[in-house]
N, C-alpha and C. Protein backbone atom coordinates (compact mmCIF):
# COMPACT_ATOMS: atom_id res chain seq x y z
N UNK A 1 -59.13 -17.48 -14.92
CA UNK A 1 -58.30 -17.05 -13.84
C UNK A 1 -59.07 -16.04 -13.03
N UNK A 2 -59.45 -16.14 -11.28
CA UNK A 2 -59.94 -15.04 -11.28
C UNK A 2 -59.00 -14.03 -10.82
N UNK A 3 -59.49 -13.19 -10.15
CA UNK A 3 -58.69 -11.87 -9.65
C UNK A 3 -57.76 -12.38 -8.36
N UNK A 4 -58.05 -12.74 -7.77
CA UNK A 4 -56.95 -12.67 -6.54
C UNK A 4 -55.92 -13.85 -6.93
N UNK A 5 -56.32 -14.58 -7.89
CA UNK A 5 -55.12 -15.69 -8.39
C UNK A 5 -54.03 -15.08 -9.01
N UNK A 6 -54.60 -14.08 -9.90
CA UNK A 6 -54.05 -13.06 -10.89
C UNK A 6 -52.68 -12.18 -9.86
N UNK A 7 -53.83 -11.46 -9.12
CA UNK A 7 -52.71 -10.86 -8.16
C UNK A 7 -51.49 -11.37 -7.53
N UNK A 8 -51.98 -12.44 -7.03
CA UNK A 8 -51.14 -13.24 -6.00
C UNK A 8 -49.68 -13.51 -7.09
N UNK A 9 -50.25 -14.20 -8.53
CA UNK A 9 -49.25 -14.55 -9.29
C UNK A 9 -48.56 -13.32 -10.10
N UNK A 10 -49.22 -11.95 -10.01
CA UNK A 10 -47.97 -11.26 -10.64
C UNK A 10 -47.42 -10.25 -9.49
N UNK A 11 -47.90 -10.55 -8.42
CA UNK A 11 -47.39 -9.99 -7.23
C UNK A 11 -46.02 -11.01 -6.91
N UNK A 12 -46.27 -12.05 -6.74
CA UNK A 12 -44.80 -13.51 -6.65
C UNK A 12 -43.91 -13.10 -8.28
N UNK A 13 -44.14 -12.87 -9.48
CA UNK A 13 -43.82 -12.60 -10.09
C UNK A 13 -42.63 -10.93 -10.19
N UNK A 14 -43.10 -10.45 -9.49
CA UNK A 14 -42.94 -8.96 -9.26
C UNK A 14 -41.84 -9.30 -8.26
N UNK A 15 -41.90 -10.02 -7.40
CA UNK A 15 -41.09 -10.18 -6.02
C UNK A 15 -39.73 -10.95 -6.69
N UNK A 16 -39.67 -12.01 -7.56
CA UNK A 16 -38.97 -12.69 -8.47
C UNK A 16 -38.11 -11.85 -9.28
N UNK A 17 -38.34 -10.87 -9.70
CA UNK A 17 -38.36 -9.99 -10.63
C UNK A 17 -36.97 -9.34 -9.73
N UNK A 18 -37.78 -8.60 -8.68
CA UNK A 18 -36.95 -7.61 -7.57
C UNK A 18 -35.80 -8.57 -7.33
N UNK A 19 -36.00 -10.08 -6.87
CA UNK A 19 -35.19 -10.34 -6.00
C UNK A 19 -33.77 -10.59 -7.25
N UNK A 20 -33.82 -10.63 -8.51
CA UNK A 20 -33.16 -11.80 -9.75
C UNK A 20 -32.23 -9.78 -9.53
N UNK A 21 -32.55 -8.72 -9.72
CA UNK A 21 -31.73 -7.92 -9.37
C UNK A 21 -30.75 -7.27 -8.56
N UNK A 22 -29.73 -6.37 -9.15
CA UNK A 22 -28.43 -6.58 -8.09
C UNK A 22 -28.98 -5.35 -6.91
N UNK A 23 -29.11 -5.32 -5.95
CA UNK A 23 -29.34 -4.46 -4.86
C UNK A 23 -29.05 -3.22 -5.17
N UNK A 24 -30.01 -2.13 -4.29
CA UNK A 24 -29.40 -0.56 -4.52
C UNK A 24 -27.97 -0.58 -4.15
N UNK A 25 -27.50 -1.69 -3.08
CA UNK A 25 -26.34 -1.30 -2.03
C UNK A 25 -24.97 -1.39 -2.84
N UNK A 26 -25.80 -2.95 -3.62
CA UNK A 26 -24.82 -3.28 -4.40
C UNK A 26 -24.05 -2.61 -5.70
N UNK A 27 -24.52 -2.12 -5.93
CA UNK A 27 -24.92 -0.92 -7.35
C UNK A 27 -24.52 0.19 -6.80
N UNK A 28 -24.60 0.70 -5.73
CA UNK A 28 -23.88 1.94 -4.83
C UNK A 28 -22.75 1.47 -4.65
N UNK A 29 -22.10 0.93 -4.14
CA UNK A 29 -21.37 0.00 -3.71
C UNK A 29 -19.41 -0.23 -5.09
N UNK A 30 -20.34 -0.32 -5.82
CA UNK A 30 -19.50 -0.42 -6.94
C UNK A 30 -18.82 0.69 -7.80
N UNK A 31 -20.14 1.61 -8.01
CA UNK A 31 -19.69 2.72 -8.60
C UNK A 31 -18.50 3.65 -7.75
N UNK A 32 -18.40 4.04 -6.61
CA UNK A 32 -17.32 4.37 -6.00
C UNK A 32 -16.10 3.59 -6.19
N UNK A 33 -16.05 2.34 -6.46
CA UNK A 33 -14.73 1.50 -6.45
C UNK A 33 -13.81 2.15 -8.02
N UNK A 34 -15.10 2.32 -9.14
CA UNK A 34 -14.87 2.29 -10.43
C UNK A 34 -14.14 3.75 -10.52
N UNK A 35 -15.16 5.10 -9.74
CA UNK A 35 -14.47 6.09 -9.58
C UNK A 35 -12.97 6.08 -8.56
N UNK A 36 -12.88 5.33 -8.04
CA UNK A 36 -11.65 5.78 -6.98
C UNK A 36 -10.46 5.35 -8.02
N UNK A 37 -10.90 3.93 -9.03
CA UNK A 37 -10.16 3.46 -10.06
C UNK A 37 -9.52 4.71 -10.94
N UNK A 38 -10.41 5.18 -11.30
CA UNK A 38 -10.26 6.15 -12.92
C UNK A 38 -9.40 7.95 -12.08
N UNK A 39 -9.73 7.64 -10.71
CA UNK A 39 -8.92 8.61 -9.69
C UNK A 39 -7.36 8.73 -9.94
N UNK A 40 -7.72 7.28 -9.68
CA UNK A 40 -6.15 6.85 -8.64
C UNK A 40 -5.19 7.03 -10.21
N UNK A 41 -5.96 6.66 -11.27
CA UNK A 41 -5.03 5.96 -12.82
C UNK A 41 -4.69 7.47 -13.13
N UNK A 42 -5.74 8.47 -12.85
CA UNK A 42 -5.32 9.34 -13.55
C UNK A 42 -4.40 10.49 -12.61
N UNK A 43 -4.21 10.39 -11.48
CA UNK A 43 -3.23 11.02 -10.62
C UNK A 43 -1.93 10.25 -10.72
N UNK A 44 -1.54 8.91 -11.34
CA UNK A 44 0.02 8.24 -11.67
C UNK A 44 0.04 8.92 -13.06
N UNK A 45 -0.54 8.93 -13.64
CA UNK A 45 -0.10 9.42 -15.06
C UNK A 45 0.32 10.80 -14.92
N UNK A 46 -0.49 11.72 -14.14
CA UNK A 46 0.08 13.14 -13.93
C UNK A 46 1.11 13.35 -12.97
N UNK A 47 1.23 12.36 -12.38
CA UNK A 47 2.55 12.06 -11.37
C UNK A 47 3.80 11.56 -12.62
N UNK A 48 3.87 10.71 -13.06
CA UNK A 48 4.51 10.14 -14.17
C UNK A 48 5.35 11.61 -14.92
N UNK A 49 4.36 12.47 -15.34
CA UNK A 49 4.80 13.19 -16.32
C UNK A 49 5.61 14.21 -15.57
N UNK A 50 5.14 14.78 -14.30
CA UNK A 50 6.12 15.40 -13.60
C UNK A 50 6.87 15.14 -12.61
N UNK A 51 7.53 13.55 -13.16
CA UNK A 51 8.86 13.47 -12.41
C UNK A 51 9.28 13.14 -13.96
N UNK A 52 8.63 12.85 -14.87
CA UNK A 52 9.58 13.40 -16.05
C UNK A 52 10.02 15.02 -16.14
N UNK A 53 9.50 15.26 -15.66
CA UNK A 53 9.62 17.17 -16.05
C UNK A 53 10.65 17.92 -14.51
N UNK A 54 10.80 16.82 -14.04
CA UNK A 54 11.56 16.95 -12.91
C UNK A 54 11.07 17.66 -11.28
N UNK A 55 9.63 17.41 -11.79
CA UNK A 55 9.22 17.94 -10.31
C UNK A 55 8.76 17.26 -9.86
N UNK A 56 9.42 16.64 -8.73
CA UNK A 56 9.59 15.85 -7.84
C UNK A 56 8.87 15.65 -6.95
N UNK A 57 9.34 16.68 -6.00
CA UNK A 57 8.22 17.04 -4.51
C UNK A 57 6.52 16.83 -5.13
N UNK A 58 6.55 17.10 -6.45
CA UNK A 58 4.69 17.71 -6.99
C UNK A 58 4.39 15.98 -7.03
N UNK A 59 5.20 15.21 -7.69
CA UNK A 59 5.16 14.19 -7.83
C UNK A 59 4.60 12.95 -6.95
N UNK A 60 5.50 13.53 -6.19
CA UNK A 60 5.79 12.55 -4.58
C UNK A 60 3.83 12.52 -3.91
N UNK A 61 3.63 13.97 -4.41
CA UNK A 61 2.49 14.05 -3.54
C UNK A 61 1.20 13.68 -4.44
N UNK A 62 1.52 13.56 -5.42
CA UNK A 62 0.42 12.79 -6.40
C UNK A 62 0.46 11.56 -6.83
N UNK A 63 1.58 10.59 -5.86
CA UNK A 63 1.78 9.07 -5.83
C UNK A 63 1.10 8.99 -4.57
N UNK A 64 0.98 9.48 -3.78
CA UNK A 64 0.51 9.55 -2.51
C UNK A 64 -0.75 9.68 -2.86
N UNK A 65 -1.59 10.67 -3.57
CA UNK A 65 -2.90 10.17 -3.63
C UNK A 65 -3.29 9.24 -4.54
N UNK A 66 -2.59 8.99 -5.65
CA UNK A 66 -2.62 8.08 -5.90
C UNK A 66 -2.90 6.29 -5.47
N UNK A 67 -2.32 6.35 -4.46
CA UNK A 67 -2.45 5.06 -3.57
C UNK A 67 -3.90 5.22 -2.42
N UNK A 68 -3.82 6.45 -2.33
CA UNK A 68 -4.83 6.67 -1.27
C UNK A 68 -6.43 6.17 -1.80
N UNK A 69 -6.38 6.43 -3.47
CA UNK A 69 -7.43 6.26 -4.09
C UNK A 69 -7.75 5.03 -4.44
N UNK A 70 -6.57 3.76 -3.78
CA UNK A 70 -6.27 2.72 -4.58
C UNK A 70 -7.24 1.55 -3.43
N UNK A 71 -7.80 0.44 -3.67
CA UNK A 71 -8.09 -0.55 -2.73
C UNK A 71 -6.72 -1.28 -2.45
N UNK A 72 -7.20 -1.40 -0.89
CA UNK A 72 -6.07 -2.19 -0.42
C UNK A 72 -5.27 -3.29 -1.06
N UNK A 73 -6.19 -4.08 -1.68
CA UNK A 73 -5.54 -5.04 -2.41
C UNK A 73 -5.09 -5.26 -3.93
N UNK A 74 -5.23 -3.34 -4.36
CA UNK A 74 -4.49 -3.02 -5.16
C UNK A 74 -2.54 -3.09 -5.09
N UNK A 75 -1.90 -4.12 -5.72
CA UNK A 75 -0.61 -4.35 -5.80
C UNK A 75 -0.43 -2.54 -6.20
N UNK A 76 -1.01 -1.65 -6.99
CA UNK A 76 -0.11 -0.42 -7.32
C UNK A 76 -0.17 0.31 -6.21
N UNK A 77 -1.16 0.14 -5.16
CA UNK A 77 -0.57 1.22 -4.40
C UNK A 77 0.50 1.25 -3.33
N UNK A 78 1.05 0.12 -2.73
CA UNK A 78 2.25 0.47 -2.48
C UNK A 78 3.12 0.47 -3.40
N UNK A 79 3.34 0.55 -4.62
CA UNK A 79 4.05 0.67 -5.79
C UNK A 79 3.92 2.43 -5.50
N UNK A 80 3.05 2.68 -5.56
CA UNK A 80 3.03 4.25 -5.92
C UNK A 80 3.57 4.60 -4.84
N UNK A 81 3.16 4.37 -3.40
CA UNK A 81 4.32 4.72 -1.86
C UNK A 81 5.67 4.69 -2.41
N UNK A 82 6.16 3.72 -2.68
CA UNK A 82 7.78 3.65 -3.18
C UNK A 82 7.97 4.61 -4.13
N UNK A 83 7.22 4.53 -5.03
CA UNK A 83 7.86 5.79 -5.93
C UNK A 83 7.77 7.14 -5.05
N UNK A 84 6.63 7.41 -4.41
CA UNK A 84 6.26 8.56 -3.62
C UNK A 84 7.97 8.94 -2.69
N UNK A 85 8.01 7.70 -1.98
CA UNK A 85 9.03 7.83 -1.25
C UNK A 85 10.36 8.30 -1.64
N UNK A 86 10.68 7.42 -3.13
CA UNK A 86 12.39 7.83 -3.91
C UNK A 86 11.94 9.01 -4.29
N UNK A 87 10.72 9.74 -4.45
CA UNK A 87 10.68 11.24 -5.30
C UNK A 87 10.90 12.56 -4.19
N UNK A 88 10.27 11.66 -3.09
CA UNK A 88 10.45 12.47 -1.72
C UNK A 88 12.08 12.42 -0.89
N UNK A 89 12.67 11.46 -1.04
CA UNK A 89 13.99 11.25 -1.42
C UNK A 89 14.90 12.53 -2.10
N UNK A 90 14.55 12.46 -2.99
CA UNK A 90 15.25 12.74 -4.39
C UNK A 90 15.24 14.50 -3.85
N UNK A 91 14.29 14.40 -3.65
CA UNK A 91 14.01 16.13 -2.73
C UNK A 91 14.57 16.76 -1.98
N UNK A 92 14.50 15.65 -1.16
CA UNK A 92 15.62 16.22 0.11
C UNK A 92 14.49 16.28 1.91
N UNK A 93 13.25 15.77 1.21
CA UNK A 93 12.04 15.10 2.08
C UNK A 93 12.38 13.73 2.90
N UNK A 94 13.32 13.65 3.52
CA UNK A 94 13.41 12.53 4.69
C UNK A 94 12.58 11.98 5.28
N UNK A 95 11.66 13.23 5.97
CA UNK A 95 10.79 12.96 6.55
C UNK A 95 9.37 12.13 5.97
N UNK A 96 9.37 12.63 5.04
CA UNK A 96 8.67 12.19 3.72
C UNK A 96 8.53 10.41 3.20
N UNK A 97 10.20 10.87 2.78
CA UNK A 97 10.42 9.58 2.33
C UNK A 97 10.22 8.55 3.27
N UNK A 98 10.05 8.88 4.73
CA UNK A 98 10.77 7.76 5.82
C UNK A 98 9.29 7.09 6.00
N UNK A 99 8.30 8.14 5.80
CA UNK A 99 7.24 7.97 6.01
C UNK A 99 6.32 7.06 4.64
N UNK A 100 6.61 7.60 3.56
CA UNK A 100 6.11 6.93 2.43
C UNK A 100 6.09 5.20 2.35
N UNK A 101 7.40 5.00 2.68
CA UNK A 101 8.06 3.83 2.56
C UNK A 101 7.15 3.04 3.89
N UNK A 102 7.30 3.51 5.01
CA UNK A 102 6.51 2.69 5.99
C UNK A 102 5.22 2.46 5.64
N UNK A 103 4.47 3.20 4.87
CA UNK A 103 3.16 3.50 4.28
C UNK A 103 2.95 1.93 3.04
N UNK A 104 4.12 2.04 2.55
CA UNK A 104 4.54 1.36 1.38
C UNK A 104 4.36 -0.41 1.76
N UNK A 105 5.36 -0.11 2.87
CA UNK A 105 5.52 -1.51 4.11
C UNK A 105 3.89 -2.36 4.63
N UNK A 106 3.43 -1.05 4.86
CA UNK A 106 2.26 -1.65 5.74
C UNK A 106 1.12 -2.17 4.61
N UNK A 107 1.02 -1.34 3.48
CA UNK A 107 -0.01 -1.65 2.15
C UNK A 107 0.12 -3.49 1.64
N UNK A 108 1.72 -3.33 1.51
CA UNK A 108 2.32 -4.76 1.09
C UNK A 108 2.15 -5.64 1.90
N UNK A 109 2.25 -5.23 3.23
CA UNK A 109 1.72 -6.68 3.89
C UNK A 109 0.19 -6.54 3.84
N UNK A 110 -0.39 -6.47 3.92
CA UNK A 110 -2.04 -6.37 3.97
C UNK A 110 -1.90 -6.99 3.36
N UNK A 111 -1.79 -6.86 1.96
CA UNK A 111 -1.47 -7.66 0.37
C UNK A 111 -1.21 -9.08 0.97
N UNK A 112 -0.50 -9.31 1.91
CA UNK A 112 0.48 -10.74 2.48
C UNK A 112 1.73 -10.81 1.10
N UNK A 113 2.13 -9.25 0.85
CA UNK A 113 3.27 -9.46 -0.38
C UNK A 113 4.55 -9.19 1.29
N UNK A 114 4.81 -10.82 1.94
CA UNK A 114 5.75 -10.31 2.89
C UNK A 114 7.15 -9.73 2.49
N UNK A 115 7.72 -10.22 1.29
CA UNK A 115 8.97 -9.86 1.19
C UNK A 115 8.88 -8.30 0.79
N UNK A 116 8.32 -7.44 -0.14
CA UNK A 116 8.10 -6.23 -0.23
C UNK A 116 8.26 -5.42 0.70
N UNK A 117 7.33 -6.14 1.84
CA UNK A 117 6.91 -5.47 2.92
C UNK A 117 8.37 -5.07 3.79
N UNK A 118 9.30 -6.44 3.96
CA UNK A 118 9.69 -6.41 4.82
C UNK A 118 11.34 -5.36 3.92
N UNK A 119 11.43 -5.65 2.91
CA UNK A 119 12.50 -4.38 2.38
C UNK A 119 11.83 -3.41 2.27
N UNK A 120 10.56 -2.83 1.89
CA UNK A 120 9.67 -1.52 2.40
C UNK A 120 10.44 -0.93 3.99
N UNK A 121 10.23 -1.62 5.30
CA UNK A 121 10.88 -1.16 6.77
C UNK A 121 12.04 -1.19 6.50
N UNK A 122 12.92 -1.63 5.59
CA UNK A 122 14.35 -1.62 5.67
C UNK A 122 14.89 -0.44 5.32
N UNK A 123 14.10 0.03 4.08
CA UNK A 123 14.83 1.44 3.83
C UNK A 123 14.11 2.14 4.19
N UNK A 124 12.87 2.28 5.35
CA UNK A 124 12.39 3.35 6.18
C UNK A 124 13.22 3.58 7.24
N UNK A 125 13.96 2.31 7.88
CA UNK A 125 14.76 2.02 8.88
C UNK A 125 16.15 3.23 8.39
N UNK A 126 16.53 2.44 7.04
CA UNK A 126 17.78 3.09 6.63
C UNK A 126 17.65 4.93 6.55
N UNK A 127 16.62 5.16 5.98
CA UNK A 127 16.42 6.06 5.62
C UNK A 127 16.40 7.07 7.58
N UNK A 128 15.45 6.48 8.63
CA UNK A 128 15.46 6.90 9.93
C UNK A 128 16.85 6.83 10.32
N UNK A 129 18.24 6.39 9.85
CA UNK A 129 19.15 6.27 10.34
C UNK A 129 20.01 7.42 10.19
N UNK A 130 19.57 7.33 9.07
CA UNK A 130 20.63 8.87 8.22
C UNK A 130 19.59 9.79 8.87
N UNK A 131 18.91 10.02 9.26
CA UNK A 131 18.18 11.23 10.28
C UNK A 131 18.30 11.21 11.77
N UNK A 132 19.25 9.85 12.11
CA UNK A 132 19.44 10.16 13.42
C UNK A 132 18.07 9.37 14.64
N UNK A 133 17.44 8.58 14.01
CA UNK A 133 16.07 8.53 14.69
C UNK A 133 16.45 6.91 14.86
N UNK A 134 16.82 6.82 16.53
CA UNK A 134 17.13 5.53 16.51
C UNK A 134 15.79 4.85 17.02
N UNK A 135 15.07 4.90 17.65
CA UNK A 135 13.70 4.74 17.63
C UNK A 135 12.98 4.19 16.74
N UNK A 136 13.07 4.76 15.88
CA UNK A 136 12.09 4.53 14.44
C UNK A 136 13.73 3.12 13.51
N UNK A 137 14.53 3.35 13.99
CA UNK A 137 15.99 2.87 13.11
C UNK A 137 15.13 0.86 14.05
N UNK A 138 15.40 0.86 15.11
CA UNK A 138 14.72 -0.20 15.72
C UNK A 138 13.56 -0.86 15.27
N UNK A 139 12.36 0.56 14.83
CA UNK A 139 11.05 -0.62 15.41
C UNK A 139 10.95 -0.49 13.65
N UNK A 140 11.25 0.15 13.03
CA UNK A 140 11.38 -0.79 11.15
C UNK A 140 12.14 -2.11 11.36
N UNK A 141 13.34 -1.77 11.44
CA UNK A 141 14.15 -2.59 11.48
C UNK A 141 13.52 -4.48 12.00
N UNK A 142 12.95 -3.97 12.97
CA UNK A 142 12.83 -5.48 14.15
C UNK A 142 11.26 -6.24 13.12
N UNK A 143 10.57 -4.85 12.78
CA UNK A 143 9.24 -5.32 11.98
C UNK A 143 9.98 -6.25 10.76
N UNK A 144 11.39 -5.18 9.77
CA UNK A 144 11.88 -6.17 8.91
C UNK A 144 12.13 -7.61 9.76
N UNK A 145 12.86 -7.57 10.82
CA UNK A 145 13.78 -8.99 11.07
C UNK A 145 12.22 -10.17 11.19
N UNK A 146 11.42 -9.19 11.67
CA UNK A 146 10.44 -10.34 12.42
C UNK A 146 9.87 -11.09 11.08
N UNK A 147 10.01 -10.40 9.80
CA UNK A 147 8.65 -10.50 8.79
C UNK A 147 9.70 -11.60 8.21
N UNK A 148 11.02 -11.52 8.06
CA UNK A 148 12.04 -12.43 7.98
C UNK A 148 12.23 -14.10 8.22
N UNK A 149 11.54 -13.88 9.26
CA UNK A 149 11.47 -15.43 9.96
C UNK A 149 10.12 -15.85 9.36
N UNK A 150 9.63 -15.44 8.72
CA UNK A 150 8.30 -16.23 8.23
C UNK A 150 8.09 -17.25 7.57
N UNK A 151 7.28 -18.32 7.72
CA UNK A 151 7.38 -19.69 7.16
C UNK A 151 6.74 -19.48 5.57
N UNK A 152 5.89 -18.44 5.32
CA UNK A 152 5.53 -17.97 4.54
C UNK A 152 6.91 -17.89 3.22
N UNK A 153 7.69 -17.34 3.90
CA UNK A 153 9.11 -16.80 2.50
C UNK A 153 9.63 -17.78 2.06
N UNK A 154 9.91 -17.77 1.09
CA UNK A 154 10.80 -18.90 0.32
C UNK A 154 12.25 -18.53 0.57
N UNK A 155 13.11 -19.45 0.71
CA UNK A 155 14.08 -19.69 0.96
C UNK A 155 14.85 -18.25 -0.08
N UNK A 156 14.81 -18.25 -0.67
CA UNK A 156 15.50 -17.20 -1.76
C UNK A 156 15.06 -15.76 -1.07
N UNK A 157 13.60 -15.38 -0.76
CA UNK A 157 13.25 -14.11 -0.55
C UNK A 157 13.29 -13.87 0.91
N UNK A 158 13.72 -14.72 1.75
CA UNK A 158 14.26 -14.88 3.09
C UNK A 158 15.78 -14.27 2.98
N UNK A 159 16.80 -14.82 2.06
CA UNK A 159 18.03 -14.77 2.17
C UNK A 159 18.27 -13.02 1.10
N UNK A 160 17.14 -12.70 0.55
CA UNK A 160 17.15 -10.88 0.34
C UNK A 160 17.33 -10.00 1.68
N UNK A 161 16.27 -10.52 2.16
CA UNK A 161 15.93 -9.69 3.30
C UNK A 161 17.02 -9.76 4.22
N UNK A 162 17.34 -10.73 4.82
CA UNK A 162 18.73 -11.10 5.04
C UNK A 162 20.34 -10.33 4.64
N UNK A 163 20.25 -10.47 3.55
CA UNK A 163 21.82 -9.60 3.34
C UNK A 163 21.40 -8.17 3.25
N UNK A 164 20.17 -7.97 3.07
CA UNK A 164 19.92 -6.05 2.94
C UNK A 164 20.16 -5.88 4.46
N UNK A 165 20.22 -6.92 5.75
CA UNK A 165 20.03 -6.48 7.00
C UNK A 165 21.54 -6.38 7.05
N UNK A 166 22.16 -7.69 6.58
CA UNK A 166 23.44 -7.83 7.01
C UNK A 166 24.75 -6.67 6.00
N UNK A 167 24.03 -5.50 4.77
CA UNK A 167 24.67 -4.46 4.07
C UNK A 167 24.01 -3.39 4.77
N UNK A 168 23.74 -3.31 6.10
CA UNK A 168 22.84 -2.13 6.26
C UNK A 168 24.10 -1.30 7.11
N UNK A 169 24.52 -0.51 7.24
CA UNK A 169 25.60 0.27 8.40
C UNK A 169 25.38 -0.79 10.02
N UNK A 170 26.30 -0.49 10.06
CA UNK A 170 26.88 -0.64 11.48
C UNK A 170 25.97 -0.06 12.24
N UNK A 171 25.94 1.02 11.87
CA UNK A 171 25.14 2.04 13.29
C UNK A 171 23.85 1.89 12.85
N UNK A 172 23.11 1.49 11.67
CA UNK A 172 21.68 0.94 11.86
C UNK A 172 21.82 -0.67 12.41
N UNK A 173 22.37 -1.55 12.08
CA UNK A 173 22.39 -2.55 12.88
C UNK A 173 22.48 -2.44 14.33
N UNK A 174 23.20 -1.52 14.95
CA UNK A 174 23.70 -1.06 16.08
C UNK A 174 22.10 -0.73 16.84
N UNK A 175 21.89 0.07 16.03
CA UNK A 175 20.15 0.47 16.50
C UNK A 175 18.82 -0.45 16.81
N UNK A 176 19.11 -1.63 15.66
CA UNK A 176 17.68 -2.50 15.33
C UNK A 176 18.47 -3.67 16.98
N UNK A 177 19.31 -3.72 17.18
CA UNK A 177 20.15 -4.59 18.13
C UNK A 177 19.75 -4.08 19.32
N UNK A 178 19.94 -2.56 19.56
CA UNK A 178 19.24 -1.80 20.73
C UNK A 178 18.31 -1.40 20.99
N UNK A 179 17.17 -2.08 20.76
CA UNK A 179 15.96 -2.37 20.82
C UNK A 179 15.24 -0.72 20.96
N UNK A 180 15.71 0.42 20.24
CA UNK A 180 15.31 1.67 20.15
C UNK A 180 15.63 2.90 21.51
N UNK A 181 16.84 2.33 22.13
CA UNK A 181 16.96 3.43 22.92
C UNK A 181 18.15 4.40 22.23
């Protein structure tokens, strides 16, 4: 063998070598997903324990990062919005809650989880009603009706969404009808 055959072949060898490995980017890339994982798991569990212990508000706001830490197409993190929201609820956080829940709404559809999504705006809607916010009582509301008509829903999770519109007050129907004035 002489020398430049040598080279050539553990230089192609070397390149083989590099290429059969997973990228710096890729390998960067990952380790953040794994940490945002072991984040997100361990801010529900300390959320968990203090809405066992009854603190609520502390709660609310550590379901919230919780989700924040979560990939989008993590199903828990609008799970954790909803809880965020009933703890922010439970408080006496309206504003909170009204907000969680839309948060909750928008995660779930990304997901394409439409029915979630679309009772997610319903009780942001409901929740904007009992605060007086006909504005916000409308444009949940119309996001629920619209997500409603989707060819996507099955006949069953169509007719949820449906009677939560048709048990909702008068004066939130009144609102989603008056197109937010």
């Amino acid at each position: 063998m002489n020398a430049p055959f040598a080279s050539r072949a553990s230089f192609a060898l070397v390149l083989l070598a590099t290429a059969s490995l997973p990228g710096a980017a890729a390998a960067q890339y990952r380790l953040p997903t794994i940490v945002s994982s072991v984040k997100a798991d361990s801010l529900h569990e300390a959320a968990v324990q203090l809405t066992t212990a009854g603190r609520y508000r502390d709660a609310a706001r550590l379901y919230r990062r919780s989700a924040e830490f979560r990939a989008a197409e993590d199903p828990l993190g609008a799970q954790c919005l909803t809880k965020a929201a009933a703890l922010a609820y439970a408080s006496g956080d309206r504003s909170g809650a009204r907000s969680d829940m839309a948060r909750a709404a928008e995660r779930a559809l990304a997901r394409g989880d439409i029915r979630s999504a679309a009772l997610s705006y319903l009780d942001a809607a409901w929740i904007a009603q009992e605060q007086e916010k006909p504005g916000q009582v409308w444009e949940f509301g119309h996001r629920a009706e619209i997500l409603a008509t989707s060819p996507l829903l099955s006949e069953s999770d169509r007719g949820v969404i449906l009677r939560r519109i048709e048990r909702a007050p008068v004066a939130m129907r009144t609102a989603m009808k008056a197109g937010g004035r």
